[in-house]
C-alpha atoms as a PDB file:
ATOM      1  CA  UNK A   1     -31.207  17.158 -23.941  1.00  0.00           C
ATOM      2  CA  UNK A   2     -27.886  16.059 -23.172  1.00  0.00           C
ATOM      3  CA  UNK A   3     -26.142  16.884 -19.256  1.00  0.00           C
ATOM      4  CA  UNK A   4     -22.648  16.515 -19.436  1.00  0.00           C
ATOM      5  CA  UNK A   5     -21.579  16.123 -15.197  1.00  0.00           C
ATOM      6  CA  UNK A   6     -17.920  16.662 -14.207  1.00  0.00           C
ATOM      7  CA  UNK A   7     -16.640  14.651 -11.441  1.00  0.00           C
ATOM      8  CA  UNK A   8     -13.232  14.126 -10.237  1.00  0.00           C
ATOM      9  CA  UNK A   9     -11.736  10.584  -9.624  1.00  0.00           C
ATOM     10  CA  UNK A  10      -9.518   9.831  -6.610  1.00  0.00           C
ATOM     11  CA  UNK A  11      -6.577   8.153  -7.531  1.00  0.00           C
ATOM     12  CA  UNK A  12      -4.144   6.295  -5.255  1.00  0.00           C
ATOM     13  CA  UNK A  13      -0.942   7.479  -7.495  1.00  0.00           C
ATOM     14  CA  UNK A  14       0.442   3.703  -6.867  1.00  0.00           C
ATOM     15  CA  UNK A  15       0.600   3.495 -10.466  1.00  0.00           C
ATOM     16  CA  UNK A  16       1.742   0.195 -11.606  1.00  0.00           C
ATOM     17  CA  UNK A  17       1.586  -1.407  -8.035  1.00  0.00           C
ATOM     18  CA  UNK A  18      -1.623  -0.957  -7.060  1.00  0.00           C
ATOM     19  CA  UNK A  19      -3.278  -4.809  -7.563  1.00  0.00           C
ATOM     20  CA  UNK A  20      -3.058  -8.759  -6.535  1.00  0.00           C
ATOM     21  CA  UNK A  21       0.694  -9.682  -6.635  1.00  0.00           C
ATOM     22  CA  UNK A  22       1.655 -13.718  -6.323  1.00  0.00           C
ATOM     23  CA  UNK A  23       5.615 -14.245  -5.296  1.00  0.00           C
ATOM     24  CA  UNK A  24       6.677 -16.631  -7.284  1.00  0.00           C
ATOM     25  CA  UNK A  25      10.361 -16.923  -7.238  1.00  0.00           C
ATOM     26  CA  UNK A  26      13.203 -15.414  -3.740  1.00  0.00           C
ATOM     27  CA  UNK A  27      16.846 -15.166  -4.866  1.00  0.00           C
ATOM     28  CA  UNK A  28      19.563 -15.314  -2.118  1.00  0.00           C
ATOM     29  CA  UNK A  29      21.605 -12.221  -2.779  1.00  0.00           C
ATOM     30  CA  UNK A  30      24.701 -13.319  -0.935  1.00  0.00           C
ATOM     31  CA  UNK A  31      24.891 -17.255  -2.292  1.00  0.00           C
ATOM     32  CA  UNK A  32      22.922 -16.748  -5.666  1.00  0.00           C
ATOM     33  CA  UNK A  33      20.137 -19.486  -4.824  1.00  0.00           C
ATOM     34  CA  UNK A  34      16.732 -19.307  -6.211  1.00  0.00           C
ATOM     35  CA  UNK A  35      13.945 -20.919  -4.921  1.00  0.00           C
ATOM     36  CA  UNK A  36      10.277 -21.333  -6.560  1.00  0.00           C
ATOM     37  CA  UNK A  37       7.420 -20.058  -4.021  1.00  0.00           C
ATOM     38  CA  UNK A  38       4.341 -20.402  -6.380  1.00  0.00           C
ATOM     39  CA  UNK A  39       3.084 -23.245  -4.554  1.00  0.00           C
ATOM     40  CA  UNK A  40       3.708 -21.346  -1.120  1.00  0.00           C
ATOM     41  CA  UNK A  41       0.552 -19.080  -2.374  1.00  0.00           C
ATOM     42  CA  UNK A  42       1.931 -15.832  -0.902  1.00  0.00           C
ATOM     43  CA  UNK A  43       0.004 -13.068  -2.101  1.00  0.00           C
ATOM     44  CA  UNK A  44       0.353  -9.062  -1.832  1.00  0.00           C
ATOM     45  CA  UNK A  45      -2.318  -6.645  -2.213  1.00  0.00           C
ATOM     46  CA  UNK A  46      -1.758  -2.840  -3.220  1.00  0.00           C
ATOM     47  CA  UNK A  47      -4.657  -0.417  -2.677  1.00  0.00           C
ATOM     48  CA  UNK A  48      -4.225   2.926  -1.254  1.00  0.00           C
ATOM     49  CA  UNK A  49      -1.645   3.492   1.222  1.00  0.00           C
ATOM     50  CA  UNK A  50      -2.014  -0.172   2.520  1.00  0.00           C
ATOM     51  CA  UNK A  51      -0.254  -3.108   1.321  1.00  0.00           C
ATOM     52  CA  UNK A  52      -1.867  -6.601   2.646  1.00  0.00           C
ATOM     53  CA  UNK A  53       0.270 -10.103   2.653  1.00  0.00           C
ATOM     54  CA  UNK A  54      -1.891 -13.147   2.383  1.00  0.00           C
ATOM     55  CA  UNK A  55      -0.356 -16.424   2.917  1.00  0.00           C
ATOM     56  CA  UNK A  56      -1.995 -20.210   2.797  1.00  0.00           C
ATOM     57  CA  UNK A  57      -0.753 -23.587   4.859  1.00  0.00           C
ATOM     58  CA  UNK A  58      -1.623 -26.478   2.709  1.00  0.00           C
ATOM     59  CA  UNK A  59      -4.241 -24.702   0.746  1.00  0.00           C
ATOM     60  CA  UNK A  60      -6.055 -22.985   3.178  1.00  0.00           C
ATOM     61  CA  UNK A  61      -5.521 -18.867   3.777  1.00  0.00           C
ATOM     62  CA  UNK A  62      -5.066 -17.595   7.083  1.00  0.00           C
ATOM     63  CA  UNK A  63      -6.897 -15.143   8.732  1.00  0.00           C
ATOM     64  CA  UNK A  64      -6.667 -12.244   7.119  1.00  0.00           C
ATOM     65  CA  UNK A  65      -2.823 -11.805   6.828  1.00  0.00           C
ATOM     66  CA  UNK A  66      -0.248  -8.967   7.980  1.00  0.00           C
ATOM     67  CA  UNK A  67      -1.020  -5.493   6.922  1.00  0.00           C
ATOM     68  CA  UNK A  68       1.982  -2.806   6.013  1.00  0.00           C
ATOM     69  CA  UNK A  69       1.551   1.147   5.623  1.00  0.00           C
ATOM     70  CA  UNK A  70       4.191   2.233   3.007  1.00  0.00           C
ATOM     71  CA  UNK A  71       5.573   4.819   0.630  1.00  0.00           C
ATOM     72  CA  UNK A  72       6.981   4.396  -2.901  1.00  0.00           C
ATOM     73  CA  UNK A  73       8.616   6.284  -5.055  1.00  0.00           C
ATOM     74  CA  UNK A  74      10.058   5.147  -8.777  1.00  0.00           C
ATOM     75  CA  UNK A  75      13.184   3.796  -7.163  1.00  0.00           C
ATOM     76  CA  UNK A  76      11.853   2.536  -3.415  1.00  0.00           C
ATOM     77  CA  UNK A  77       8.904   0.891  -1.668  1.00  0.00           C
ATOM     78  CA  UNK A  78       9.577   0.995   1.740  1.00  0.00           C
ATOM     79  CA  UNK A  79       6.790  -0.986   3.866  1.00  0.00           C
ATOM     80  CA  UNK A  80       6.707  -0.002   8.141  1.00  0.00           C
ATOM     81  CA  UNK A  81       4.296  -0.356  10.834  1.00  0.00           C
ATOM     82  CA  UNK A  82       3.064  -4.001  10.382  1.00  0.00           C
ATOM     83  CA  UNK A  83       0.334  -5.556  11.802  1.00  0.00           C
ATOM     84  CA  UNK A  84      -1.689  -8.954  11.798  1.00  0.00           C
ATOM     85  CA  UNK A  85      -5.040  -7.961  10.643  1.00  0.00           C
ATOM     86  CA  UNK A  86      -7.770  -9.658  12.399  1.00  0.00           C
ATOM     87  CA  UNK A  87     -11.165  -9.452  10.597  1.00  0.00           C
ATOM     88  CA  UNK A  88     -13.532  -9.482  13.861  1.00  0.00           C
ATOM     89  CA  UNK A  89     -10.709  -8.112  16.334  1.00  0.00           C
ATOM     90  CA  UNK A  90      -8.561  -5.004  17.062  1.00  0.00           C
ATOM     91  CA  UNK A  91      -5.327  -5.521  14.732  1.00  0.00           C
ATOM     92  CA  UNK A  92      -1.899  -6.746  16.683  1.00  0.00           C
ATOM     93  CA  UNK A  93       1.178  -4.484  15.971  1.00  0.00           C
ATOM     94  CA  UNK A  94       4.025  -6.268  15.065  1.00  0.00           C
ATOM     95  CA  UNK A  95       7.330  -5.816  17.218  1.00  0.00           C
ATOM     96  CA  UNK A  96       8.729  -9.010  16.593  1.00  0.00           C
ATOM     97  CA  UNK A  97      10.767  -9.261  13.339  1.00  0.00           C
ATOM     98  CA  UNK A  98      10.965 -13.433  13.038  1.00  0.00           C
ATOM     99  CA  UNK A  99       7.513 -13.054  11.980  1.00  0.00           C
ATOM    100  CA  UNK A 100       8.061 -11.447   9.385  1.00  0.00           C
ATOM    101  CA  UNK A 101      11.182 -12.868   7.852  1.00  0.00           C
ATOM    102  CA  UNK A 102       9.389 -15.930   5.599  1.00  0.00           C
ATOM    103  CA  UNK A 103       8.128 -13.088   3.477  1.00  0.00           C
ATOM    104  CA  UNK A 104      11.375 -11.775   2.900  1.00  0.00           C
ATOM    105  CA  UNK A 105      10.993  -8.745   5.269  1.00  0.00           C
ATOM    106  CA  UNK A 106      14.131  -8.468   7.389  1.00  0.00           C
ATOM    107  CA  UNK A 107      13.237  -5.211   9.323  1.00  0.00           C
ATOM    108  CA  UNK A 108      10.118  -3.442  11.361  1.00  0.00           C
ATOM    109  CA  UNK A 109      10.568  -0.861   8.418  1.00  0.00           C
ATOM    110  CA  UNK A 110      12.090  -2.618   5.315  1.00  0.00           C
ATOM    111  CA  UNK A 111      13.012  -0.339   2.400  1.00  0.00           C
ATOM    112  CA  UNK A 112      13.189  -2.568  -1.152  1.00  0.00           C
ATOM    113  CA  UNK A 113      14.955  -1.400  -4.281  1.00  0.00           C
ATOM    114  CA  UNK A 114      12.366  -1.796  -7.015  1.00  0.00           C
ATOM    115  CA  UNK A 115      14.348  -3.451 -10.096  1.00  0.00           C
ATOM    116  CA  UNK A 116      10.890  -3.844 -12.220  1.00  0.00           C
ATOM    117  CA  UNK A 117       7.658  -2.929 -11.970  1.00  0.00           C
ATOM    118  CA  UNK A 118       5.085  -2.724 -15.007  1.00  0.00           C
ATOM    119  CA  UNK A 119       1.717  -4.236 -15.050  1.00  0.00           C
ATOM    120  CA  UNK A 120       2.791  -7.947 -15.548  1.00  0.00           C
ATOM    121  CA  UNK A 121       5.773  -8.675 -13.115  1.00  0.00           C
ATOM    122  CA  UNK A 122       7.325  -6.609  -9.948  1.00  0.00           C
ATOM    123  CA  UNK A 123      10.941  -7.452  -8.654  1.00  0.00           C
ATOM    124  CA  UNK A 124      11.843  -5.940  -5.397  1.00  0.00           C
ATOM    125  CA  UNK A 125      15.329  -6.489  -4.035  1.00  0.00           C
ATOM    126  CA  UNK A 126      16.385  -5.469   0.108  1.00  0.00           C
ATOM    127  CA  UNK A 127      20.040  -6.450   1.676  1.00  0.00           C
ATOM    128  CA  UNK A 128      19.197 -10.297   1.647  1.00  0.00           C
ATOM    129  CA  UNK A 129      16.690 -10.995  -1.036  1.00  0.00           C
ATOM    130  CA  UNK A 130      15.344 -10.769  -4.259  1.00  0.00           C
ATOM    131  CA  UNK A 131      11.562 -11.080  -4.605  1.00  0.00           C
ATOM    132  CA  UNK A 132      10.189 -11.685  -7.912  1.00  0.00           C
ATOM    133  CA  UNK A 133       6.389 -11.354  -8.334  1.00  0.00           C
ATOM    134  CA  UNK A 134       3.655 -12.031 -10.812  1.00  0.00           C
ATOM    135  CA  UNK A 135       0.680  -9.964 -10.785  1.00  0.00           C
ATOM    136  CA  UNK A 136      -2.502 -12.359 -10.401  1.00  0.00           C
END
């Protein structure tokens, strides 16, 4: 006897950016430098409607990183209310930009231009920067 069971599957609709992203290269728009961030082991995470940074110093990860709501469409991904994510404690809203500038995020809500995005290599570009990304 064969029972054939229909179920539906929920879906994120990220597409493409849903996954383990390494950055791995930052191009300065306005004097055309390039700089290689592999070894800075800065990592984002797409699931959802939440997209987590992860960051080490000298090997070791920190806590459990910042955490960004955002929306994307195929020609934007704009990140906004940031926290730090703490894994035993209430998470801390961010209001304080500088924090978030050595991940190339300039603003509270920062909108990127998405130049590339398949399911090898993302490159996201804002005012400032150009982020290039592996996925991992």
């Amino acid at each position: 006897c064969l029972l054939v069971v229909s179920c539906e599957l929920e879906t994120s609709g990220n597409k493409e950016l849903d996954g383990y992203w390494q950055m791995d290269q930052v191009d300065t728009l306005s004097t055309g430098g390039v700089a290689d961030t592999r070894e800075a082991l800065v990592f984002w995470g797409v699931q959802g409607k939440l997209l987590q940074i992860r960051y080490s110093e000298n090997g070791t990860f920190l806590g459990e990183g910042l955490l960004f709501r955002f929306n994307q469409d195929d020609k934007h991904l704009t990140l906004f209310s940031p926290v730090i994510h703490h894994l035993y404690e209430t998470d801390e809203p961010i209001d304080d930009v500088e924090i978030l500038k050595p991940f190339g995020i300039f603003n509270l809500e920062e909108t990127f231009d998405i130049e590339e995005l398949d399911d090898k290599e993302m490159v996201l570009t804002n005012d400032v920067l150009r982020l290039h990304f592996r996925r991992y």
